[in-house]
Protein backbone atom coordinates (compact mmCIF):
# COMPACT_ATOMS: atom_id res chain seq x y z
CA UNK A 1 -2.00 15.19 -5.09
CA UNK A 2 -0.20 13.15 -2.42
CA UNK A 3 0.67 9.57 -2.16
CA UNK A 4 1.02 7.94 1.32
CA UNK A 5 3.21 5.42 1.48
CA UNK A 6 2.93 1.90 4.00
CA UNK A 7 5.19 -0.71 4.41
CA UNK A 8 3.68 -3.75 4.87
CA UNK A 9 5.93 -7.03 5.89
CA UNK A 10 4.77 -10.42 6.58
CA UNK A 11 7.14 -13.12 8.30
CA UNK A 12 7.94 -16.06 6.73
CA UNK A 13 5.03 -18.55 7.92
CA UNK A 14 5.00 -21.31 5.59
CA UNK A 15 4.96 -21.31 1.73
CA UNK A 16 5.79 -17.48 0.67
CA UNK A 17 3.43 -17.69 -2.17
CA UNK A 18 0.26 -19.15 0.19
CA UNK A 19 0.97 -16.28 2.18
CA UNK A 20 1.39 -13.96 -1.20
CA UNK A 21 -2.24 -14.95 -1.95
CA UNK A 22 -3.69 -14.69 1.13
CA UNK A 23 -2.49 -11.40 1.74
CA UNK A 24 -3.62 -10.36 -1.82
CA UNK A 25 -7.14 -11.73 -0.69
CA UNK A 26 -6.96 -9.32 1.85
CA UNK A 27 -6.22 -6.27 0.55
CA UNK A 28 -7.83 -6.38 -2.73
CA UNK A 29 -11.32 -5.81 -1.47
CA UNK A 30 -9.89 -3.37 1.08
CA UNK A 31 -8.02 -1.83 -1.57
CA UNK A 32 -11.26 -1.50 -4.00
CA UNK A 33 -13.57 0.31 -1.28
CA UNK A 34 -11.38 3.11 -0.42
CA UNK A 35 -11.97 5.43 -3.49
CA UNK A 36 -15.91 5.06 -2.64
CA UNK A 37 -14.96 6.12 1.15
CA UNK A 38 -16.23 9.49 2.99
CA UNK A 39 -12.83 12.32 2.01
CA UNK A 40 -12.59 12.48 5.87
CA UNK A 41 -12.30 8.33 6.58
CA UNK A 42 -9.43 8.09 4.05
CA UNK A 43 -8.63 11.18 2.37
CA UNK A 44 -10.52 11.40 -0.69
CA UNK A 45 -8.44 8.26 -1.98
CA UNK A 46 -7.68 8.61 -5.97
CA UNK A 47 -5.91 5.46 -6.58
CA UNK A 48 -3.63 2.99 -4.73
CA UNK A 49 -1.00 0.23 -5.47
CA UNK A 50 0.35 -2.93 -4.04
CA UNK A 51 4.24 -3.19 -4.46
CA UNK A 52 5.85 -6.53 -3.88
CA UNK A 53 9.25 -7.49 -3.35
CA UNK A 54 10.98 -9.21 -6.20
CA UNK A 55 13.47 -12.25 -6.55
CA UNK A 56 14.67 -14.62 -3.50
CA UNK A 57 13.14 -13.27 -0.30
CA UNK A 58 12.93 -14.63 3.46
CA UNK A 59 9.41 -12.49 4.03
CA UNK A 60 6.69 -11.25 1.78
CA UNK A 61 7.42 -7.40 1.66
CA UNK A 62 4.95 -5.10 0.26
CA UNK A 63 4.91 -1.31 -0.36
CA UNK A 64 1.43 0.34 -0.75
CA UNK A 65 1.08 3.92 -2.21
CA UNK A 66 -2.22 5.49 -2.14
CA UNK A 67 -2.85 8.65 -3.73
CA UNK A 68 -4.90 11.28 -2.27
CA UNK A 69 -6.22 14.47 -2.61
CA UNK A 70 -7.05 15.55 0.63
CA UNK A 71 -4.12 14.58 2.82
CA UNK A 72 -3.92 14.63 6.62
CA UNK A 73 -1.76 12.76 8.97
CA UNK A 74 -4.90 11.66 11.19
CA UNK A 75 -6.17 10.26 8.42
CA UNK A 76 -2.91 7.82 6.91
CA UNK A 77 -2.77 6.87 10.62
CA UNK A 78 -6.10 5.43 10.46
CA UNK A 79 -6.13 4.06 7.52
CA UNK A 80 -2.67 1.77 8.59
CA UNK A 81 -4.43 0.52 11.62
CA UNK A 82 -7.71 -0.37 9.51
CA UNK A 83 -5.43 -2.26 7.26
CA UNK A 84 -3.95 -3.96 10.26
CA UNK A 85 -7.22 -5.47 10.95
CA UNK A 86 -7.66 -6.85 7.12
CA UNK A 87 -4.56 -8.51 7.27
CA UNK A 88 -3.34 -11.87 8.55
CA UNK A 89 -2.13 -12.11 12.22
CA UNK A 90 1.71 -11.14 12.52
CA UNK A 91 1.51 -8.51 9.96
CA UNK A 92 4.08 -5.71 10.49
CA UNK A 93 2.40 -2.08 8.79
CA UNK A 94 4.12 0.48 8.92
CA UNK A 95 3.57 4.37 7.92
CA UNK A 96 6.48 6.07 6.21
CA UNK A 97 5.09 9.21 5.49
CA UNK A 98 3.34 11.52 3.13
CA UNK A 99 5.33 12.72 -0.21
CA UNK A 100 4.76 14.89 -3.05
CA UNK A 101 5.86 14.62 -6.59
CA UNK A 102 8.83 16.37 -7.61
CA UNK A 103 9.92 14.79 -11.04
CA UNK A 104 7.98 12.54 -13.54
CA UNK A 105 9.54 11.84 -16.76
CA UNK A 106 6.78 10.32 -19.08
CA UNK A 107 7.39 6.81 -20.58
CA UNK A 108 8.30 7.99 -24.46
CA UNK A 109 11.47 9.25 -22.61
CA UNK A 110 12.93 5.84 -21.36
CA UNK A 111 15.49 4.14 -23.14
CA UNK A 112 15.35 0.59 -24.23
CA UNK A 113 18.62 -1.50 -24.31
């Protein structure tokens, strides 16, 4: 498996939490379809995720990972300038690449303090 991961960052335009949901509106259904998708339109998508910044921020700033079985470059290309189209005007999206698990450590591992 492979995740893809695009960087998604939206100017300040107003309220940041307007533009939070509108964004969200957005995606979602974009989001939703892409596991029902043809392998060779998005890559035989598994699963993806929306990331948002945290805390005080001058932008909405989103990471999206989508894992994928089938990886190609042609394909994470198009699927960032379809999501271009989905989004609001002024968008910035941005590819940064294709990466591979190296290390997991599973959850009954982490420490609580």
């Amino acid at each position: 498996m492979t995740t893809w991961v695009i960087s998604i960052d939206m100017a300040a335009d107003g309220p940041l939490g307007e533009q939070h949901d509108m964004v969200l509106a957005s995606v979602q259904p974009f989001l939703e379809s892409l596991p029902r998708r043809p392998a060779g339109r998005a890559g035989s998508v598994l699963a993806s995720e929306l990331l948002s910044s945290a805390g005080i921020r001058e932008t909405n700033r989103y990471l999206l990972l989508v894992d994928v079985d089938k990886p190609s470059p042609r394909s994470l290309r198009m699927l960032a300038e379809e999501l271009t189209t989905v989004l609001p005007a002024g968008t910035n999206v941005s590819v940064l690449g294709e990466f591979d698990s190296v290390a997991r450590a599973p959850k009954s591992q982490l420490l609580a303090w």
